[in-house]
PDB file of N, CA and C in Angstrom:
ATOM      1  N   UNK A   1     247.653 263.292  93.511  1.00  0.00           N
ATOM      2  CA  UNK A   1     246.519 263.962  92.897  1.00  0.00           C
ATOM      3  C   UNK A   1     245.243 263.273  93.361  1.00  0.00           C
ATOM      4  N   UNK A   2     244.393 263.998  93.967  1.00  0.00           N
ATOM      5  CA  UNK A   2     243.282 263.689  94.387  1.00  0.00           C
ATOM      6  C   UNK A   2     242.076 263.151  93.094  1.00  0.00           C
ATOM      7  N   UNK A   3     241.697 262.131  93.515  1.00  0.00           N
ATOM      8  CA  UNK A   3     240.532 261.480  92.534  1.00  0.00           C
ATOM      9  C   UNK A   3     239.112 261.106  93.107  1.00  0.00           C
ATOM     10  N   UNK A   4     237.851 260.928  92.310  1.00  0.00           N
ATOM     11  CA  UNK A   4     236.898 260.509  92.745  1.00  0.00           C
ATOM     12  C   UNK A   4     236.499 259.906  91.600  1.00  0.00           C
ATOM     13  N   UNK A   5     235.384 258.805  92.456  1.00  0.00           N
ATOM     14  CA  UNK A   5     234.518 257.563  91.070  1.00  0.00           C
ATOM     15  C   UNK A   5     233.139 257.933  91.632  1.00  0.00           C
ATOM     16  N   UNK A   6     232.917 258.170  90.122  1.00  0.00           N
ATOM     17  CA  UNK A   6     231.339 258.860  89.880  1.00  0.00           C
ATOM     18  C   UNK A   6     230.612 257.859  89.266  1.00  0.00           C
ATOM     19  N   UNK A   7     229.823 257.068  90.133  1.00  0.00           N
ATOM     20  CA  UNK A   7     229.360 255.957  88.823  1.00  0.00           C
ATOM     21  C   UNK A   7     229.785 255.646  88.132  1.00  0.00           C
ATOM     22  N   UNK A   8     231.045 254.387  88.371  1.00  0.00           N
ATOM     23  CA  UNK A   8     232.251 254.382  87.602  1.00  0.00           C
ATOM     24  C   UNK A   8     232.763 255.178  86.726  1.00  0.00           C
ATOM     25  N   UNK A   9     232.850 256.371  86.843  1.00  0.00           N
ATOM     26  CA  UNK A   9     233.569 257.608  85.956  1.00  0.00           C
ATOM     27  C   UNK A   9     235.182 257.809  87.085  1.00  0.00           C
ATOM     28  N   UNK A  10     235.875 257.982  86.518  1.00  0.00           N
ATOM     29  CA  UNK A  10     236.894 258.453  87.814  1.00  0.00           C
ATOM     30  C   UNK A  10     237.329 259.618  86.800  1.00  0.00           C
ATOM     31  N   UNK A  11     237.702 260.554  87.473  1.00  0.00           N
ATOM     32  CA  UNK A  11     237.771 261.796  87.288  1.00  0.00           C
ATOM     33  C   UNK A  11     238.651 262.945  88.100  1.00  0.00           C
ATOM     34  N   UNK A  12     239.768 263.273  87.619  1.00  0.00           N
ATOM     35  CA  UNK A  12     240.580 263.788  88.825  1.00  0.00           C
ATOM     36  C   UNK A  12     240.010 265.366  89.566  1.00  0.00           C
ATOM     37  N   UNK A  13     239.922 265.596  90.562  1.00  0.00           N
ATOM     38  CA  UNK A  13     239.090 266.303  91.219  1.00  0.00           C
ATOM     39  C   UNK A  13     239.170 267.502  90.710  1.00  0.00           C
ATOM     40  N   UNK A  14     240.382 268.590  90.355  1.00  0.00           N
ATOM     41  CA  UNK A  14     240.563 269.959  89.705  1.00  0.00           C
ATOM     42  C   UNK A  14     239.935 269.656  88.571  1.00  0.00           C
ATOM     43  N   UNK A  15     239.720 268.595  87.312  1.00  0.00           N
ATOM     44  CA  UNK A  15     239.096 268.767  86.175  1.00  0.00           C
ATOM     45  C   UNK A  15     237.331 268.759  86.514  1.00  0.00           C
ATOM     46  N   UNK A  16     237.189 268.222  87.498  1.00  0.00           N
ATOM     47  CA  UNK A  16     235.238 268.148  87.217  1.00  0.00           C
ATOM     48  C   UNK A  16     235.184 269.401  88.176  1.00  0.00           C
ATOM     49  N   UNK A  17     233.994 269.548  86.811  1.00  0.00           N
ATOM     50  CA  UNK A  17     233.113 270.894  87.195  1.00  0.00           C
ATOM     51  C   UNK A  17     231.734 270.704  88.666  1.00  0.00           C
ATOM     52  N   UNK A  18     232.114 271.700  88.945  1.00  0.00           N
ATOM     53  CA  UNK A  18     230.965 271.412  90.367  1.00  0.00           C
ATOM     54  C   UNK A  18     229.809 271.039  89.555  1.00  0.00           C
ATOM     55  N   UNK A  19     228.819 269.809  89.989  1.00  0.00           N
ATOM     56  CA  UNK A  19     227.820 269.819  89.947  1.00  0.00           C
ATOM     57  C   UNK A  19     226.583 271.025  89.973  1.00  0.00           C
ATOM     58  N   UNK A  20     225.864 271.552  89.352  1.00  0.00           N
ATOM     59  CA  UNK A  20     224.796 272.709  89.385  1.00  0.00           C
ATOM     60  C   UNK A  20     223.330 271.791  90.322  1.00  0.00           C
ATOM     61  N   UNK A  21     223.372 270.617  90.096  1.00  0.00           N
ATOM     62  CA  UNK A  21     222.030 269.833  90.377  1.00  0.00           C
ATOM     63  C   UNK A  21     222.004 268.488  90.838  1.00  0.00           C
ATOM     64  N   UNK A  22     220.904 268.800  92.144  1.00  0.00           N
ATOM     65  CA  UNK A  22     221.251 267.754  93.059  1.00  0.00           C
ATOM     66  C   UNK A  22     219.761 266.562  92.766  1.00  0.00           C
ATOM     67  N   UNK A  23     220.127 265.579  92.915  1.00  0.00           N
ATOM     68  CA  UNK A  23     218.851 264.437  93.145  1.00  0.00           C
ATOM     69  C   UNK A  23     217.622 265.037  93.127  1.00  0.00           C
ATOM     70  N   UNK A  24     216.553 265.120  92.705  1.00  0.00           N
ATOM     71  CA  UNK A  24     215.110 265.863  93.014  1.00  0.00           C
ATOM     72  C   UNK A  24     214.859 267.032  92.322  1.00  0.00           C
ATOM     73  N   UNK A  25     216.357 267.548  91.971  1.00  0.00           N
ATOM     74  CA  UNK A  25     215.655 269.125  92.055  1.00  0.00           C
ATOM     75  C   UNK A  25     215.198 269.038  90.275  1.00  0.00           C
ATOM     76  N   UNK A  26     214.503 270.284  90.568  1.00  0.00           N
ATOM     77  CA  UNK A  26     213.369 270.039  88.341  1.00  0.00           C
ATOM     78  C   UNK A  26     214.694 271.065  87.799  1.00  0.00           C
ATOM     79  N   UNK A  27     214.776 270.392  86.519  1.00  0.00           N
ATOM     80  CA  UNK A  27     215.320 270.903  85.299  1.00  0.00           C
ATOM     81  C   UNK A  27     214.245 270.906  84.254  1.00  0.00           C
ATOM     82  N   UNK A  28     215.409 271.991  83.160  1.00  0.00           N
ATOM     83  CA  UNK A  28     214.390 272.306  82.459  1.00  0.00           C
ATOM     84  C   UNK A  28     215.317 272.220  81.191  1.00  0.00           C
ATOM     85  N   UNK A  29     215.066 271.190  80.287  1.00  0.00           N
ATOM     86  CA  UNK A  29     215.945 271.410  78.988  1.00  0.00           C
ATOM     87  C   UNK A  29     215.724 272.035  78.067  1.00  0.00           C
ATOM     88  N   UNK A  30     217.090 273.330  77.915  1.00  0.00           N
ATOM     89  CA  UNK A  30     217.079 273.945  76.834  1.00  0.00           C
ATOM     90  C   UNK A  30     216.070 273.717  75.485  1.00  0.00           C
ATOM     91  N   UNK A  31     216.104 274.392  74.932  1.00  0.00           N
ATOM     92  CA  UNK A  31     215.075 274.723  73.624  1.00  0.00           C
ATOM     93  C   UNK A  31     215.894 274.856  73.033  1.00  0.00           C
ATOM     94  N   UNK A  32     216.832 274.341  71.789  1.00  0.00           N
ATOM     95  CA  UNK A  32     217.803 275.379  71.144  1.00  0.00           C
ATOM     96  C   UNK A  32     218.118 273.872  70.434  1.00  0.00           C
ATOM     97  N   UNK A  33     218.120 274.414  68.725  1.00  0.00           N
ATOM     98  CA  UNK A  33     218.180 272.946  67.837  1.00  0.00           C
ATOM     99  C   UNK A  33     219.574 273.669  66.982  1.00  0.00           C
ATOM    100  N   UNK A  34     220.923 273.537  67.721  1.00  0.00           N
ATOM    101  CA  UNK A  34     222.388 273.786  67.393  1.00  0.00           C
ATOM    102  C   UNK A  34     221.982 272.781  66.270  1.00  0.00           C
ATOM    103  N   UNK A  35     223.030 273.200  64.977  1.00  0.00           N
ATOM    104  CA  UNK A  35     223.770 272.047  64.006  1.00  0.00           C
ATOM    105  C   UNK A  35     224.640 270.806  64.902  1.00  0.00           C
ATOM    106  N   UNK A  36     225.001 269.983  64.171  1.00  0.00           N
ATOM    107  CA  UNK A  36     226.113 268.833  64.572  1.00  0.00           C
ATOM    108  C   UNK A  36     225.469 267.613  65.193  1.00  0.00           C
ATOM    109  N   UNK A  37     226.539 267.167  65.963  1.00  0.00           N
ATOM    110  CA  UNK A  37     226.386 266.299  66.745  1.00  0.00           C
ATOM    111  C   UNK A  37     225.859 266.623  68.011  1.00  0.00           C
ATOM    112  N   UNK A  38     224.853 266.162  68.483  1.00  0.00           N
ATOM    113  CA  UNK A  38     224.213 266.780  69.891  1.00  0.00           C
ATOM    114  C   UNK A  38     223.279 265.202  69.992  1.00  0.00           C
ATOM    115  N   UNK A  39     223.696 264.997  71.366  1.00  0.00           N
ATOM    116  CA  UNK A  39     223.209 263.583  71.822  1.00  0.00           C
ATOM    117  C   UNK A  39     221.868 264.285  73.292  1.00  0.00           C
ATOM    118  N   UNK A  40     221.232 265.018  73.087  1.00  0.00           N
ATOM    119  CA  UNK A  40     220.169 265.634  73.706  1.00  0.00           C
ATOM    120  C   UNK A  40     218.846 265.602  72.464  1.00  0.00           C
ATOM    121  N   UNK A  41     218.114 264.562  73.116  1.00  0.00           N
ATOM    122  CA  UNK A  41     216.748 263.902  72.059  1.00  0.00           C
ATOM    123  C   UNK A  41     215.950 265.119  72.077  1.00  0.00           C
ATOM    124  N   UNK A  42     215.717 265.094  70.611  1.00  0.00           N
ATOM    125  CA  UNK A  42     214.531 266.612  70.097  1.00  0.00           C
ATOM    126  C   UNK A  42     213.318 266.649  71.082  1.00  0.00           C
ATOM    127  N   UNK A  43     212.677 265.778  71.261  1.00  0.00           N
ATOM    128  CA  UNK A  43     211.629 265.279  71.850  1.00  0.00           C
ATOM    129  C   UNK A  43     211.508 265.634  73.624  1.00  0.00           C
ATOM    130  N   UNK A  44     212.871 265.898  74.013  1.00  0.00           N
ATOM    131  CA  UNK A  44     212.860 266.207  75.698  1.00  0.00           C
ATOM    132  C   UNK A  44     213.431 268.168  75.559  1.00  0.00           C
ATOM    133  N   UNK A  45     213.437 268.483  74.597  1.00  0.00           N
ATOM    134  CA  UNK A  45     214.015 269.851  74.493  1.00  0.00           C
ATOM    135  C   UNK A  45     212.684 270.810  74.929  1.00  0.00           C
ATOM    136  N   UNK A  46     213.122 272.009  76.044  1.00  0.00           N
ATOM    137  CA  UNK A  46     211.773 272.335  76.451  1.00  0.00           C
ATOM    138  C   UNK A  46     210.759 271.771  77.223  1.00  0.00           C
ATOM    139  N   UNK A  47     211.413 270.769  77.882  1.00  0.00           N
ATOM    140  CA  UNK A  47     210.538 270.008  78.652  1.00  0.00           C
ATOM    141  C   UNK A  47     210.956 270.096  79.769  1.00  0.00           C
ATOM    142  N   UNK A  48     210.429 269.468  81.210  1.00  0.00           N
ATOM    143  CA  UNK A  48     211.038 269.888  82.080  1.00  0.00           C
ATOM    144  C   UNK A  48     210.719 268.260  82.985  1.00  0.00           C
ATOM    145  N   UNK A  49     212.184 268.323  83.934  1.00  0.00           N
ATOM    146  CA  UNK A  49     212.156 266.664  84.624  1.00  0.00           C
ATOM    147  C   UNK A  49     212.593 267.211  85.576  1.00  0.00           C
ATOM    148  N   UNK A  50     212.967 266.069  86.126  1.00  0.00           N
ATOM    149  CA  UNK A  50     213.510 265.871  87.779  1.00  0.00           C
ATOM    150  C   UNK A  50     214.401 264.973  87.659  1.00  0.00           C
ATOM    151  N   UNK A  51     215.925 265.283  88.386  1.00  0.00           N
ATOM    152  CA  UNK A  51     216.937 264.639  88.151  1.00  0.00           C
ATOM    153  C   UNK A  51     217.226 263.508  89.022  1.00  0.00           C
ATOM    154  N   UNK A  52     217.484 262.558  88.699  1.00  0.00           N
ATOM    155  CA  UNK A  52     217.233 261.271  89.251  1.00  0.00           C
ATOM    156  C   UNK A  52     218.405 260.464  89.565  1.00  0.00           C
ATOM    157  N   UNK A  53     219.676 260.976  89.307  1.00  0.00           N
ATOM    158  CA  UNK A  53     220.993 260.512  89.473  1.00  0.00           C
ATOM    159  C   UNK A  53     222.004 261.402  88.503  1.00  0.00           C
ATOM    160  N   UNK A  54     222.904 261.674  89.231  1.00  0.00           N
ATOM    161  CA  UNK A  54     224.178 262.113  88.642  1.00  0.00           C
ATOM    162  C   UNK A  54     225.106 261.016  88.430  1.00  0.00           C
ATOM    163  N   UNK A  55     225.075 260.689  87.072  1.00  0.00           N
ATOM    164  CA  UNK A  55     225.995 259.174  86.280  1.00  0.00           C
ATOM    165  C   UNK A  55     227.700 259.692  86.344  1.00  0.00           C
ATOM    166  N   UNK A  56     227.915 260.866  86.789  1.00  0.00           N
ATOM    167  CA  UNK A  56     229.057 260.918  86.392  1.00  0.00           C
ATOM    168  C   UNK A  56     229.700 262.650  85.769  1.00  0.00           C
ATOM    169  N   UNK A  57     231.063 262.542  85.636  1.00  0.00           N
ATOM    170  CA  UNK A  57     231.382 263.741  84.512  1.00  0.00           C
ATOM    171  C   UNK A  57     232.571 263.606  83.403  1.00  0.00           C
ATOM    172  N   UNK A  58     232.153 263.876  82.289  1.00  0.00           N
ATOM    173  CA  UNK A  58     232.753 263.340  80.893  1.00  0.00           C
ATOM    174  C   UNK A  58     233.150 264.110  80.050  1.00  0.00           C
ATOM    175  N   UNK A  59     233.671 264.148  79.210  1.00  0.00           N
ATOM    176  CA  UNK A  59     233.879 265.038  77.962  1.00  0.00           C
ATOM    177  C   UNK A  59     232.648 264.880  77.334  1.00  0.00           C
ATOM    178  N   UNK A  60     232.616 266.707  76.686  1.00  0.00           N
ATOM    179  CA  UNK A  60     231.225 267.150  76.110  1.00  0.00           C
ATOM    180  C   UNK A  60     231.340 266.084  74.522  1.00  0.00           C
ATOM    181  N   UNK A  61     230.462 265.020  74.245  1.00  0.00           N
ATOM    182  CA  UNK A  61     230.303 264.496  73.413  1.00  0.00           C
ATOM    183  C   UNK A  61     230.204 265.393  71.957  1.00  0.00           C
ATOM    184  N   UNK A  62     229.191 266.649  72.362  1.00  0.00           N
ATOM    185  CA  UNK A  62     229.374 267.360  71.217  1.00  0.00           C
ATOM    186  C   UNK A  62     230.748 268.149  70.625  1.00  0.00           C
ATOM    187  N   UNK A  63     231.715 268.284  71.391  1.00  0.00           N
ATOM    188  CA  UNK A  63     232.862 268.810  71.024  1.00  0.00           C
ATOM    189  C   UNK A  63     234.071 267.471  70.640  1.00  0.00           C
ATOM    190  N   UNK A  64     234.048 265.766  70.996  1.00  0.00           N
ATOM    191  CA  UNK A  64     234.666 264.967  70.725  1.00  0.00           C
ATOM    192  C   UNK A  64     234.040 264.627  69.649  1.00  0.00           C
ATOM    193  N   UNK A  65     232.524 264.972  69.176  1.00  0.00           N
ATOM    194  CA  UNK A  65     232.532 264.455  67.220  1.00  0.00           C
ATOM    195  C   UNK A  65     232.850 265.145  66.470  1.00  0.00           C
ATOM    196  N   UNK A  66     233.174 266.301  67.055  1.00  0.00           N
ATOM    197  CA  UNK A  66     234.113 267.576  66.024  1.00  0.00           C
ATOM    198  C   UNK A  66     235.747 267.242  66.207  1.00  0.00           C
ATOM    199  N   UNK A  67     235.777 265.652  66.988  1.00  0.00           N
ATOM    200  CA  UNK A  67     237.765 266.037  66.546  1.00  0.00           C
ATOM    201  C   UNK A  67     238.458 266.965  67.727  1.00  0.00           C
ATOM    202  N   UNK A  68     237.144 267.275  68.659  1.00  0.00           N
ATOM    203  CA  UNK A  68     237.947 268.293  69.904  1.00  0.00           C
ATOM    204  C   UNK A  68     238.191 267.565  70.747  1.00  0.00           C
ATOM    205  N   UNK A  69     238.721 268.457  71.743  1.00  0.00           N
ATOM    206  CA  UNK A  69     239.275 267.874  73.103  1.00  0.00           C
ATOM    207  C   UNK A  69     238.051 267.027  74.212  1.00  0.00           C
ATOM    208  N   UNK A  70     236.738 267.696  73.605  1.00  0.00           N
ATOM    209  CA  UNK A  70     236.354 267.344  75.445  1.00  0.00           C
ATOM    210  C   UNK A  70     235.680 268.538  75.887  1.00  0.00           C
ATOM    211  N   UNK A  71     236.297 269.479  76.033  1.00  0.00           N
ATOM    212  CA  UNK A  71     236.426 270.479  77.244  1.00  0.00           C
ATOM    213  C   UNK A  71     235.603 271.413  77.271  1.00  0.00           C
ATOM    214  N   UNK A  72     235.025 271.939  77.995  1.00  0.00           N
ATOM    215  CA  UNK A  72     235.255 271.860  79.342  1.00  0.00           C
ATOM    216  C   UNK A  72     234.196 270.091  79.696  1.00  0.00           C
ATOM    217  N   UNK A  73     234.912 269.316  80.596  1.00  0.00           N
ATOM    218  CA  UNK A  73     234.305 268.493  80.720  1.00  0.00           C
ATOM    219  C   UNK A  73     232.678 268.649  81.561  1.00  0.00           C
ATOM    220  N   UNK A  74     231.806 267.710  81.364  1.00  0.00           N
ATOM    221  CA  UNK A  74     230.290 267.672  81.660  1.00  0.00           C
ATOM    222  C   UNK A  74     229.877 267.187  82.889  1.00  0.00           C
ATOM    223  N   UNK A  75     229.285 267.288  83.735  1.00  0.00           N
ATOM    224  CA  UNK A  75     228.615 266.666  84.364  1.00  0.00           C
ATOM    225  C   UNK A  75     227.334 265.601  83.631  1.00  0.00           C
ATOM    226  N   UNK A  76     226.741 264.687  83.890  1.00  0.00           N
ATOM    227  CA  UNK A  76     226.243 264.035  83.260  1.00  0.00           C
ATOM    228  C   UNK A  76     225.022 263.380  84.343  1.00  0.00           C
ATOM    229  N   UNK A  77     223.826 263.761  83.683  1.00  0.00           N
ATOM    230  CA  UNK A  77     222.496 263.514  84.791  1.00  0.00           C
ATOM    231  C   UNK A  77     221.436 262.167  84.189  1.00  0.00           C
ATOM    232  N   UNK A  78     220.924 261.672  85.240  1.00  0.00           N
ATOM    233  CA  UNK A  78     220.281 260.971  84.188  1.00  0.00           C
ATOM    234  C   UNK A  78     218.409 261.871  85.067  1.00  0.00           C
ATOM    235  N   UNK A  79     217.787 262.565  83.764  1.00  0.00           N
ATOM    236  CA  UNK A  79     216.576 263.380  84.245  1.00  0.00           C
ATOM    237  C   UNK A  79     215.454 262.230  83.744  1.00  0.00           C
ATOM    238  N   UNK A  80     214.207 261.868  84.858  1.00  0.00           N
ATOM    239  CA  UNK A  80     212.729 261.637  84.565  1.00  0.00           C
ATOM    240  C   UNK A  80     211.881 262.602  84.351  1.00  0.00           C
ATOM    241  N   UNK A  81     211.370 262.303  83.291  1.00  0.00           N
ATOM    242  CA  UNK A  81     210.260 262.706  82.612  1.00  0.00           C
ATOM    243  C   UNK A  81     208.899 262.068  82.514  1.00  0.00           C
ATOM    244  N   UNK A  82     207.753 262.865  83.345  1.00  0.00           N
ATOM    245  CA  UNK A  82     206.419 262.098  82.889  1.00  0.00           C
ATOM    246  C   UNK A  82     206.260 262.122  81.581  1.00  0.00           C
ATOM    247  N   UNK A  83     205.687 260.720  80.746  1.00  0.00           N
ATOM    248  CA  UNK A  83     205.702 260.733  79.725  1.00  0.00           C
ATOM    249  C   UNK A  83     204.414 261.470  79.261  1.00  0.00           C
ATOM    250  N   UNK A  84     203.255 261.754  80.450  1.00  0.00           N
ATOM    251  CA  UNK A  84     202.295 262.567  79.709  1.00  0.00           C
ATOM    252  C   UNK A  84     202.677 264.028  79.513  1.00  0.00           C
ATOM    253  N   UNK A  85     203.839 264.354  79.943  1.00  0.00           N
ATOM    254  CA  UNK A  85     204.620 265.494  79.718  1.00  0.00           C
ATOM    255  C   UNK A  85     205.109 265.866  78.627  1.00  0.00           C
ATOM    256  N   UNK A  86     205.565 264.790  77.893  1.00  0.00           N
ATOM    257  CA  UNK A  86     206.264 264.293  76.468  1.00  0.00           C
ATOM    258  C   UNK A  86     205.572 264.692  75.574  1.00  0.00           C
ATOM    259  N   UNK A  87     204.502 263.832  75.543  1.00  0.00           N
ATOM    260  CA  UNK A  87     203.803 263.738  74.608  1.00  0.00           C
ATOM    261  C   UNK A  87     202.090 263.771  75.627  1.00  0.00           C
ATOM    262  N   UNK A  88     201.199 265.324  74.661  1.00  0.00           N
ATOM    263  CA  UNK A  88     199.910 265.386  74.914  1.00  0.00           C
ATOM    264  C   UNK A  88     199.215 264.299  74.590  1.00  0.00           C
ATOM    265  N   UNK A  89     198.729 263.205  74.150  1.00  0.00           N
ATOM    266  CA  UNK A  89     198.346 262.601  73.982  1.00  0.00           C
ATOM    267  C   UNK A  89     197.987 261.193  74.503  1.00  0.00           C
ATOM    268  N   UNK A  90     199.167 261.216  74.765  1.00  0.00           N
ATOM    269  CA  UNK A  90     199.698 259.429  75.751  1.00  0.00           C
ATOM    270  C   UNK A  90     198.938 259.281  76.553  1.00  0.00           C
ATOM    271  N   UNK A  91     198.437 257.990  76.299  1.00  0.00           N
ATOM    272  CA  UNK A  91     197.300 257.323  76.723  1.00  0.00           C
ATOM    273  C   UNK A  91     196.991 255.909  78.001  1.00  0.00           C
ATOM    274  N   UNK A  92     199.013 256.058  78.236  1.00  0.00           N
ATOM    275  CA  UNK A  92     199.393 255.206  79.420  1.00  0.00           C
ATOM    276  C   UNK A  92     198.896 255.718  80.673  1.00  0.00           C
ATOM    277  N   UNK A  93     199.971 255.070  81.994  1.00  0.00           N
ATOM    278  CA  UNK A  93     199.342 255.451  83.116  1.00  0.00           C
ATOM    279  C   UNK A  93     200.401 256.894  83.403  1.00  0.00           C
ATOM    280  N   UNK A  94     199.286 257.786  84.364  1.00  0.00           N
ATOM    281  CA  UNK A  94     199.931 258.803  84.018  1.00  0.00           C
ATOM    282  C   UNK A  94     201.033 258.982  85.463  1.00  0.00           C
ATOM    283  N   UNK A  95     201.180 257.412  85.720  1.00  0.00           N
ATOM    284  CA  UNK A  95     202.896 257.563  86.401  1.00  0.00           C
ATOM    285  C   UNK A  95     203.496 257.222  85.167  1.00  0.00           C
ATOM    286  N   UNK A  96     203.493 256.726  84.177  1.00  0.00           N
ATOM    287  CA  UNK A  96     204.814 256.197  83.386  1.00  0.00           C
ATOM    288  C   UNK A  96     205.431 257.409  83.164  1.00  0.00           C
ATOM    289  N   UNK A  97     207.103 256.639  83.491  1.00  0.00           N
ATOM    290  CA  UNK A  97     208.298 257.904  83.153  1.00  0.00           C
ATOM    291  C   UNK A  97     209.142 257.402  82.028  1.00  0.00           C
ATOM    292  N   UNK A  98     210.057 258.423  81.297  1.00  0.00           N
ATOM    293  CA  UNK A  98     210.696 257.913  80.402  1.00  0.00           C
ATOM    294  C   UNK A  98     212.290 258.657  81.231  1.00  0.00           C
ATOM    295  N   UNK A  99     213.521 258.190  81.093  1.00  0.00           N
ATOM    296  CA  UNK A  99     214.318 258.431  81.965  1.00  0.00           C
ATOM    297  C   UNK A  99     215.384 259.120  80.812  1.00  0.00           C
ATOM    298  N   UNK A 100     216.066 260.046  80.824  1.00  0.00           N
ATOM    299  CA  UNK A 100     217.268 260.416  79.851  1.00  0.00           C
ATOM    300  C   UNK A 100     218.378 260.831  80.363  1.00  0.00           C
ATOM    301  N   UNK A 101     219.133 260.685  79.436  1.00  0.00           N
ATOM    302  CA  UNK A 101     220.682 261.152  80.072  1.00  0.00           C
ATOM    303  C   UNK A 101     221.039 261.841  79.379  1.00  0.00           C
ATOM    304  N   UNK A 102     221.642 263.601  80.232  1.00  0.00           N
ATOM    305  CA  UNK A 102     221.407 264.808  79.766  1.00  0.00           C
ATOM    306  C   UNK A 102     222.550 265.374  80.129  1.00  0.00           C
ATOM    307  N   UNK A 103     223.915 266.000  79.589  1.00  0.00           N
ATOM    308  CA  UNK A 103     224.793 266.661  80.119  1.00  0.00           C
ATOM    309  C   UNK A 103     224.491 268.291  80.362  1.00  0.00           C
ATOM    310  N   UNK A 104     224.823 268.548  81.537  1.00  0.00           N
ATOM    311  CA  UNK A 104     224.521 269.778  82.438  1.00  0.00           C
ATOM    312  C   UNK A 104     224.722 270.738  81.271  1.00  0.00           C
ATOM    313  N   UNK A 105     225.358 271.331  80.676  1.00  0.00           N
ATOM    314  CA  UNK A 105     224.940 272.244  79.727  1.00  0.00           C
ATOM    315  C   UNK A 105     223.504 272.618  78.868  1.00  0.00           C
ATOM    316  N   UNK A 106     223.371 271.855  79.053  1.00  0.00           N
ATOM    317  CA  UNK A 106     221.607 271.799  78.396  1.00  0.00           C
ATOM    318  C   UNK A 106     220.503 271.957  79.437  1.00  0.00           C
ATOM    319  N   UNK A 107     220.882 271.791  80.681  1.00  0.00           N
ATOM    320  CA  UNK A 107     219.665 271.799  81.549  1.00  0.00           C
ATOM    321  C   UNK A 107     219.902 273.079  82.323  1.00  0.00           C
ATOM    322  N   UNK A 108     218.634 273.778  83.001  1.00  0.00           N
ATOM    323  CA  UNK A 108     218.543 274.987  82.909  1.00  0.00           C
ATOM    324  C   UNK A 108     217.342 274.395  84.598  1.00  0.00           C
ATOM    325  N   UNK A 109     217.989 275.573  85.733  1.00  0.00           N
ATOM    326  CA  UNK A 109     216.653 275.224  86.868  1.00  0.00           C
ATOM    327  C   UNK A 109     215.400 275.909  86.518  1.00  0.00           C
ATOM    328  N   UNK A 110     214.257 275.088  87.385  1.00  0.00           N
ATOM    329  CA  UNK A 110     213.142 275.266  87.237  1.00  0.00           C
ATOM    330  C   UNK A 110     212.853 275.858  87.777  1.00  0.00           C
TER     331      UNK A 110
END
């Protein structure tokens, strides 16, 4: 059985889902405030980044705090965000980025 290591993730090749998004390209995270467990920060919802590394692919966190399987398993990105993007206000330099880690279900192209 064929395998690959994803930023130390190993992952047997028929279970991971093709990647949708490559290094550079802009995402745009969903808008949508589901009940439960959801590890996607209120604060980056509707916002839009640039993906900066693919960490890997995992079971959907939101379906393992319900007691589920996993499945379908995630790709897993880590997206930059200008922080004057974040937040109107911010008064840093307007390179500062804030960096998140976002499973592909939530991100949407730009």
């Amino acid at each position: 059985m064929a395998s690959a290591t994803i930023a130390s993730a190993t992952v047997r090749a028929q279970d991971a889902p093709a990647p949708r998004f490559a290094v550079g390209d802009r995402v745009r995270v969903r808008a949508t405030y589901p009940l439960g467990h959801i590890r996607t920060p209120f604060y980056v919802r509707g916002r839009s980044g640039v993906i900066e590394r693919l960490c890997g692919v995992f079971g959907n966190p939101e379906e393992l705090a319900q007691m589920r399987s996993g499945e379908p398993r995630q790709p897993l990105y880590r997206v930059r965000f200008l922080q004057r993007d974040l937040w109107p206000d911010y008064a840093g330099s307007p390179d500062d980025v804030v960096e998140v880690e976002i499973y592909q279900h939530w991100l949407e192209p730009v």
